[in-house]
Protein backbone atom coordinates (compact mmCIF):
# COMPACT_ATOMS: atom_id res chain seq x y z
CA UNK A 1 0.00 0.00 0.00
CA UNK A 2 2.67 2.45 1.10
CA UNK A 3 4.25 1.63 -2.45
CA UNK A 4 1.36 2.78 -4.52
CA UNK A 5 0.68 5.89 -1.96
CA UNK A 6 4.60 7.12 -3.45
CA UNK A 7 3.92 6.05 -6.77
CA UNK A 8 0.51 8.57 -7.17
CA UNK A 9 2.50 11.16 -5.02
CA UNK A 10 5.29 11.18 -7.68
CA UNK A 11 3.18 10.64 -10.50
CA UNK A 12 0.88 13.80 -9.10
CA UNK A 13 4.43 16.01 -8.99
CA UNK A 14 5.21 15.23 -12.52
CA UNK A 15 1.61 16.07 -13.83
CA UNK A 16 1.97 19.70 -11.77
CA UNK A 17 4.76 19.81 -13.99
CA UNK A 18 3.96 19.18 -17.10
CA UNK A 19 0.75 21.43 -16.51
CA UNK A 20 2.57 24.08 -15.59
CA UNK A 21 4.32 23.78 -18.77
CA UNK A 22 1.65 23.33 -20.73
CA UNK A 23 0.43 26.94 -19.25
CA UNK A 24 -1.73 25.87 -16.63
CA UNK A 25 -1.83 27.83 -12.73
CA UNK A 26 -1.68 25.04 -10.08
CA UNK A 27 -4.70 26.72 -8.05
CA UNK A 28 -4.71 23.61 -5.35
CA UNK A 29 -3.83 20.46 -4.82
CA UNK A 30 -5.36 17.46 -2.84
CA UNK A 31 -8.18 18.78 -1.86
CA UNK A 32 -10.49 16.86 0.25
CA UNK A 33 -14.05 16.68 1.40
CA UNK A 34 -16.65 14.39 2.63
CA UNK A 35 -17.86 13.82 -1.06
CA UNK A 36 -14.16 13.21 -1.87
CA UNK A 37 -10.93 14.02 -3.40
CA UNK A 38 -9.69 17.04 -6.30
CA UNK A 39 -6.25 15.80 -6.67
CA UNK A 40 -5.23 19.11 -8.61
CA UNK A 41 -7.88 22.37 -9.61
CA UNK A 42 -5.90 24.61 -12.13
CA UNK A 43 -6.61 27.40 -14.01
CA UNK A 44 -6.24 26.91 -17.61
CA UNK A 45 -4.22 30.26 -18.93
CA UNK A 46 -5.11 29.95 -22.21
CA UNK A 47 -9.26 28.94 -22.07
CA UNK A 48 -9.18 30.69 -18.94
CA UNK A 49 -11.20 27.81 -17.96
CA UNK A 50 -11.01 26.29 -14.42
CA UNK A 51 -10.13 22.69 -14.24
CA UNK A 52 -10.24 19.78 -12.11
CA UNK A 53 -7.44 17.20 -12.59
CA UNK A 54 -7.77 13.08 -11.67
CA UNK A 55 -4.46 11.93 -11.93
CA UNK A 56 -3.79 8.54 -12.62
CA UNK A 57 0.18 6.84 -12.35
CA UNK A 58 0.95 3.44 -13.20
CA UNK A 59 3.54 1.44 -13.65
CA UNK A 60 2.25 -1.28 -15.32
CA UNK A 61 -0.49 -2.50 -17.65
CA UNK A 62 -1.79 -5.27 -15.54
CA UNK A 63 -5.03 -3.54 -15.09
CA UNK A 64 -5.72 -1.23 -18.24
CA UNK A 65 -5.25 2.14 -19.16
CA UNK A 66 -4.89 4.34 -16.01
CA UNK A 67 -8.48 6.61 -17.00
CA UNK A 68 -9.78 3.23 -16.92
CA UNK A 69 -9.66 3.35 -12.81
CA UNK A 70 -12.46 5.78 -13.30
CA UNK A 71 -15.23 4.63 -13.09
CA UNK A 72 -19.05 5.25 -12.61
CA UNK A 73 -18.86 6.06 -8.53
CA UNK A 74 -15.55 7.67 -8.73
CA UNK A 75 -17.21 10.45 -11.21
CA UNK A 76 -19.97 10.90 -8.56
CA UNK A 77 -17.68 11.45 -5.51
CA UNK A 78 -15.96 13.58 -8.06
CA UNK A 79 -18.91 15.35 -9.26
CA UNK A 80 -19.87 15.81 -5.52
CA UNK A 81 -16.54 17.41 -4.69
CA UNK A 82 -15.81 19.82 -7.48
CA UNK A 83 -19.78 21.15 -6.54
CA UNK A 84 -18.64 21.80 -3.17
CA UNK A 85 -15.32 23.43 -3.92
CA UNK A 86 -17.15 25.78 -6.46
CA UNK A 87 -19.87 26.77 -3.79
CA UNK A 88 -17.15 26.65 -0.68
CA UNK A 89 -15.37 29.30 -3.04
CA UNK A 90 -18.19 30.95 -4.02
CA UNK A 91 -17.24 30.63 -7.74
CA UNK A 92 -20.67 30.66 -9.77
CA UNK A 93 -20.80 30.72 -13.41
CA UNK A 94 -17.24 30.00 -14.66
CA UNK A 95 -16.45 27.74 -17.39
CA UNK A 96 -14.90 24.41 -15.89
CA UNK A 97 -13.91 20.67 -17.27
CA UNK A 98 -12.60 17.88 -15.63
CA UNK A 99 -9.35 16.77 -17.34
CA UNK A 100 -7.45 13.15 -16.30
CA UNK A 101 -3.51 13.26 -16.12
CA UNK A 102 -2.36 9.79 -17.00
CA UNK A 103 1.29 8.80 -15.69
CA UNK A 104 3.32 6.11 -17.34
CA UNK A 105 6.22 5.26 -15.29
CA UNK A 106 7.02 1.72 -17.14
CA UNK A 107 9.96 1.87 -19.03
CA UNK A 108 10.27 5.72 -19.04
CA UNK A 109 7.88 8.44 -18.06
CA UNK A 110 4.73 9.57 -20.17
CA UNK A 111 2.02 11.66 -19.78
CA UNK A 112 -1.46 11.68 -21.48
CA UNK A 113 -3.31 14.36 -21.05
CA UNK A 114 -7.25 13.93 -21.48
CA UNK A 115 -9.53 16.50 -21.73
CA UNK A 116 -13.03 16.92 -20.85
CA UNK A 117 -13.54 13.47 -19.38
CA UNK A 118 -17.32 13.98 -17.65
């Protein structure tokens, strides 16, 4: 367990990153609530669209494609917890997406970006 907790801390520190190369403002990370987890909200500097990141890291293919971890329920707790960050905020009527961040740490690193997943 402790293994996989360092792997998705790393692979979280290379997507912050490569957003912020890509032109992206790291607004938060990690945030939690009791409808779940935001593991980054950035502000995209070019849409100027707000946008909530699921990053996924693995280093392997045993189980799929990382965005393949997200499924049905994890959308809702998602869903739930980007609905109380915007009110929490008070941040009504801005443009938002949710993006996912895959992290390939196999033989080398790779990132796939994916944009408005849900």
């Amino acid at each position: 367990m402790y293994f996989r907790k360092e792997i998705g801390k790393w692979g979280e520190n290379l997507a912050c990153q490569y957003l912020q190369r890509e032109n992206y403002k790291i607004i938060e990370r990690n945030f939690l609530c009791n409808q779940g987890e935001i593991d980054i909200i950035a502000k995209d500097m070019n849409k100027k669209e707000l946008v909530f990141f699921e990053v996924k890291t693995r280093s392997n293919f045993k189980y799929g494609n990382p965005a393949d971890a997200i499924d049905i329920n994890k959308q809702k707790h998602m869903k739930k917890a980007i609905k109380y960050y915007l009110y929490k905020k008070q941040l009504e009527n801005i443009p938002i997406r949710v993006d996912v961040v895959e992290v390939y740490i196999v033989e080398d690193c790779k990132i796939n970006h994916i944009k408005q997943v849900f």
